[in-house]
C-alpha atoms as a PDB file:
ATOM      1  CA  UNK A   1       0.000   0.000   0.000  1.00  0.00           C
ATOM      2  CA  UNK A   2       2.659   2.266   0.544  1.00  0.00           C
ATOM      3  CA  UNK A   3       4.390   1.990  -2.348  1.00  0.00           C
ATOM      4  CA  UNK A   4       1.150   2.342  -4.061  1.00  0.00           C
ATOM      5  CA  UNK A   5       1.218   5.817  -2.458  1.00  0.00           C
ATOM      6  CA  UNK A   6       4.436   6.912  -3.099  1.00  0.00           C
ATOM      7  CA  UNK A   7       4.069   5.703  -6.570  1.00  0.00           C
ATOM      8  CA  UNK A   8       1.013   8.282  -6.910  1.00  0.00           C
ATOM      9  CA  UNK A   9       2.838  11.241  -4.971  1.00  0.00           C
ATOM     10  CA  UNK A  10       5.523  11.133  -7.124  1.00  0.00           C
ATOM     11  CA  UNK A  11       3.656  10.587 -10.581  1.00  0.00           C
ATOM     12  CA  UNK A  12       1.504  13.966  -8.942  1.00  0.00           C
ATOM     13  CA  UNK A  13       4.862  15.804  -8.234  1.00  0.00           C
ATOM     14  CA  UNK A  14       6.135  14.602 -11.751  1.00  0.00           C
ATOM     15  CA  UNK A  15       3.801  16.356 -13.297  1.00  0.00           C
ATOM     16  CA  UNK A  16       2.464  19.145 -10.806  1.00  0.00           C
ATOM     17  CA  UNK A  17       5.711  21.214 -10.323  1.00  0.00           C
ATOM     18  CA  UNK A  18       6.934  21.389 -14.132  1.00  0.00           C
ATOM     19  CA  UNK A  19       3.284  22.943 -14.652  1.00  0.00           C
ATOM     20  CA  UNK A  20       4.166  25.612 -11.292  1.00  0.00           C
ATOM     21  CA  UNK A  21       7.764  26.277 -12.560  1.00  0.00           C
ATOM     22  CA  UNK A  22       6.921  27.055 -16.470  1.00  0.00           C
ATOM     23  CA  UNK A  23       3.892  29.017 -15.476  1.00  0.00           C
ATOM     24  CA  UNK A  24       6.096  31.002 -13.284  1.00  0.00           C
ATOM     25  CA  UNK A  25       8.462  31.420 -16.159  1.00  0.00           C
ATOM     26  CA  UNK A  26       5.768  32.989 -18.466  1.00  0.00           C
ATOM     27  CA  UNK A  27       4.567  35.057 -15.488  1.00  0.00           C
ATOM     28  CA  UNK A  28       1.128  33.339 -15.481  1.00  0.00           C
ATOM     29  CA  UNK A  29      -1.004  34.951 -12.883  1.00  0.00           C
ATOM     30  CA  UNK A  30      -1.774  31.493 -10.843  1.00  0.00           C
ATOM     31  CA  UNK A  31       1.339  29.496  -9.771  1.00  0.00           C
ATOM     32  CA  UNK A  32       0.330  27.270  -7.297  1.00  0.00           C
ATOM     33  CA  UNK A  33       0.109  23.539  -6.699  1.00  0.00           C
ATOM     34  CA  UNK A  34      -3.484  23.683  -7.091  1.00  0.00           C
ATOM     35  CA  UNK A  35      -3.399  25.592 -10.426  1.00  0.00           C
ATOM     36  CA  UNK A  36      -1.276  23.204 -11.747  1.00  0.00           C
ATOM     37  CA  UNK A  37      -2.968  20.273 -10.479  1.00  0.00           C
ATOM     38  CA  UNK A  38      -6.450  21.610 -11.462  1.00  0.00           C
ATOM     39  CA  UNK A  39      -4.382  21.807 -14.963  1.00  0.00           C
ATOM     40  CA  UNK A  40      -3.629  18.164 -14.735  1.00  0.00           C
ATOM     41  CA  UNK A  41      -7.028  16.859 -14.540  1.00  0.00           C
ATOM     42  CA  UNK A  42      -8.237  19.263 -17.014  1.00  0.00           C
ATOM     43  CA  UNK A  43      -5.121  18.242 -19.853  1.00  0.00           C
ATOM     44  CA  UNK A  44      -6.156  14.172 -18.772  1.00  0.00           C
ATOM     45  CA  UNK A  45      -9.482  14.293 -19.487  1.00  0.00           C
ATOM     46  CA  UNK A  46      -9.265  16.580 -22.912  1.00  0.00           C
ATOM     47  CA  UNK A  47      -6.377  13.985 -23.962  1.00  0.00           C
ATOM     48  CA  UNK A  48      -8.330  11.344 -23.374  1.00  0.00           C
ATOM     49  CA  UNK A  49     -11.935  12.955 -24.809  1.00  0.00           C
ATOM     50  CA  UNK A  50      -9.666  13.976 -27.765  1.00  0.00           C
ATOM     51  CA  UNK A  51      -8.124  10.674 -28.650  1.00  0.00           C
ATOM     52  CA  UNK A  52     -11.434   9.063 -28.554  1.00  0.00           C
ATOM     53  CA  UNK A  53     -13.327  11.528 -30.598  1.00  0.00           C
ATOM     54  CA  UNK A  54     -10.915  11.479 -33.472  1.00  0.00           C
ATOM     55  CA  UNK A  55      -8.442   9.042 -35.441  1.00  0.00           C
ATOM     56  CA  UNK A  56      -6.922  11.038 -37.410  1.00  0.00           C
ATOM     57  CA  UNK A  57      -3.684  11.731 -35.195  1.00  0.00           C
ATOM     58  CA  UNK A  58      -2.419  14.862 -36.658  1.00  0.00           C
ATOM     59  CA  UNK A  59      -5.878  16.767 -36.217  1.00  0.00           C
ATOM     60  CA  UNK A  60      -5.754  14.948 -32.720  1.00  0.00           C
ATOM     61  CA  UNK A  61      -2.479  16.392 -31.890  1.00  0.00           C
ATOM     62  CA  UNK A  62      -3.362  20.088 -33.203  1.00  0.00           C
ATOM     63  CA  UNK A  63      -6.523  20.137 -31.575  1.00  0.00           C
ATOM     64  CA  UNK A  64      -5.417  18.517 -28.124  1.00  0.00           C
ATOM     65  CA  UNK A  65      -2.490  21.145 -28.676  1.00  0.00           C
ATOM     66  CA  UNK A  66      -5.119  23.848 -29.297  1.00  0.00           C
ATOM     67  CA  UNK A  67      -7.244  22.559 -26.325  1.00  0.00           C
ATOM     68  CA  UNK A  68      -4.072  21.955 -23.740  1.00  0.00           C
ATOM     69  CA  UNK A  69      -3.263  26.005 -24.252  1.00  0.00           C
ATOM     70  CA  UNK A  70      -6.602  27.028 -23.306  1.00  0.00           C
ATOM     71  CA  UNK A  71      -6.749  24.672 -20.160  1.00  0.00           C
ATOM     72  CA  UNK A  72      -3.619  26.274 -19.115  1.00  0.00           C
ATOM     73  CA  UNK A  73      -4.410  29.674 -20.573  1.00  0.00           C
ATOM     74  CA  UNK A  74      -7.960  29.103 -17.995  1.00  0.00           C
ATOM     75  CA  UNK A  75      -6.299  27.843 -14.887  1.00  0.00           C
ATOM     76  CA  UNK A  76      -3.146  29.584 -14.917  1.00  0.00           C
ATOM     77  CA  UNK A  77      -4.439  33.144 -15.930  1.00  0.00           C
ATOM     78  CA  UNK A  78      -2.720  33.680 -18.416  1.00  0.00           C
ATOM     79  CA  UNK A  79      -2.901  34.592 -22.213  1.00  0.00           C
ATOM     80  CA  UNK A  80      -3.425  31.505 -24.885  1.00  0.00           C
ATOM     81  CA  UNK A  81      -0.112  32.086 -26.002  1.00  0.00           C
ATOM     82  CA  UNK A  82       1.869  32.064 -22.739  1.00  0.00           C
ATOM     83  CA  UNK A  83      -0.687  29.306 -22.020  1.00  0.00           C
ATOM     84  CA  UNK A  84       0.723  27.078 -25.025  1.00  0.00           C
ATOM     85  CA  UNK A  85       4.688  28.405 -24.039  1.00  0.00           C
ATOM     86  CA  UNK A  86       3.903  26.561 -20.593  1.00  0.00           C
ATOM     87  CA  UNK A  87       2.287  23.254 -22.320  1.00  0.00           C
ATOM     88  CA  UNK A  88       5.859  23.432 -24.578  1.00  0.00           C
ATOM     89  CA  UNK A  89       8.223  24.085 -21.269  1.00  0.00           C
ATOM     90  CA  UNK A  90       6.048  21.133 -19.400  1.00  0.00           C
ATOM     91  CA  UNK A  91       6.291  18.558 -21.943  1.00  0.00           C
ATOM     92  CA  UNK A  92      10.218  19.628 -22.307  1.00  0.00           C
ATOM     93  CA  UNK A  93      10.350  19.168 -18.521  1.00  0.00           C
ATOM     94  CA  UNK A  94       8.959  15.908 -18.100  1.00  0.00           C
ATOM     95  CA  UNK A  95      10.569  14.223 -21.279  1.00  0.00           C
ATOM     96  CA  UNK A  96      13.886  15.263 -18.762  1.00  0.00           C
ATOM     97  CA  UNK A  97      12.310  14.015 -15.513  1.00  0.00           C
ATOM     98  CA  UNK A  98      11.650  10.805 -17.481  1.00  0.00           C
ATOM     99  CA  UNK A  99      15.009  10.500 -18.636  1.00  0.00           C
ATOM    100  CA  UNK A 100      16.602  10.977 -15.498  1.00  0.00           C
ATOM    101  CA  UNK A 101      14.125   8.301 -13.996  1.00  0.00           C
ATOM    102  CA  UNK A 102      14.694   6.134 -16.952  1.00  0.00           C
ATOM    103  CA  UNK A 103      18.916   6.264 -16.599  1.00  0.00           C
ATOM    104  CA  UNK A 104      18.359   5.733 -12.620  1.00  0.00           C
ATOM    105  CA  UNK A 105      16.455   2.698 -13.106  1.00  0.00           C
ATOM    106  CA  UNK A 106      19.017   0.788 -15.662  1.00  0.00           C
ATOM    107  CA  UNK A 107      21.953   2.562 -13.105  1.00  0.00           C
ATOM    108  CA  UNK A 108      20.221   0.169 -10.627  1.00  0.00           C
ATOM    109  CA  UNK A 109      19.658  -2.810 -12.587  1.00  0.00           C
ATOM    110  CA  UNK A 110      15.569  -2.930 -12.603  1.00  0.00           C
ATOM    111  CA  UNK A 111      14.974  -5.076 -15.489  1.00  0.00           C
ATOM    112  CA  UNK A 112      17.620  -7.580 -15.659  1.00  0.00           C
END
């Protein structure tokens, strides 16, 4: 059970603080942890709604790229623009984080 939860606190911080530091970055009006997680929910459910809605996957991407800078632009008060700057800076940010996580894990020998 507790790794369960640890699992979950970290996938929330994972995603939570790159939100809070790139919306700080564009000077978004709304930094905090619950802006960003707020912006979580929002982005899972549009992804999700979007993929399911249509198969083409370009017009999937554009539109859940569309949609992703209004969530952000809505929680974070901030413009659409700065709003799709901080859904650029996140994604950059947790492509890293996953990385790192990923060269930790073959560092320790999970897998083998």
């Amino acid at each position: 059970m507790f790794t369960v939860l640890l699992s979950l606190a970290f996938l929330v911080a994972i995603l939570t603080f790159p939100i809070m530091f790139a919306a700080r970055l564009v000077g978004a009006e709304k930094t905090g942890f619950g802006s960003a997680l707020l912006s979580v929910f929002l982005l899972t459910v549009l992804s999700t709604a979007v993929s399911h809605m249509i198969s083409n996957q370009f017009l999937s991407f554009l539109i859940g790229a569309a949609g992703g800078a209004l969530v952000f632009s809505m929680t974070l008060g901030t413009t659409f623009w700065k709003g799709l700057a901080v859904s650029i800076i996140f994604n950059v940010l947790v492509f890293i984080c996953l990385l790192v996580l990923a060269g930790v894990l073959i560092g320790a020998g999970v897998g083998k």
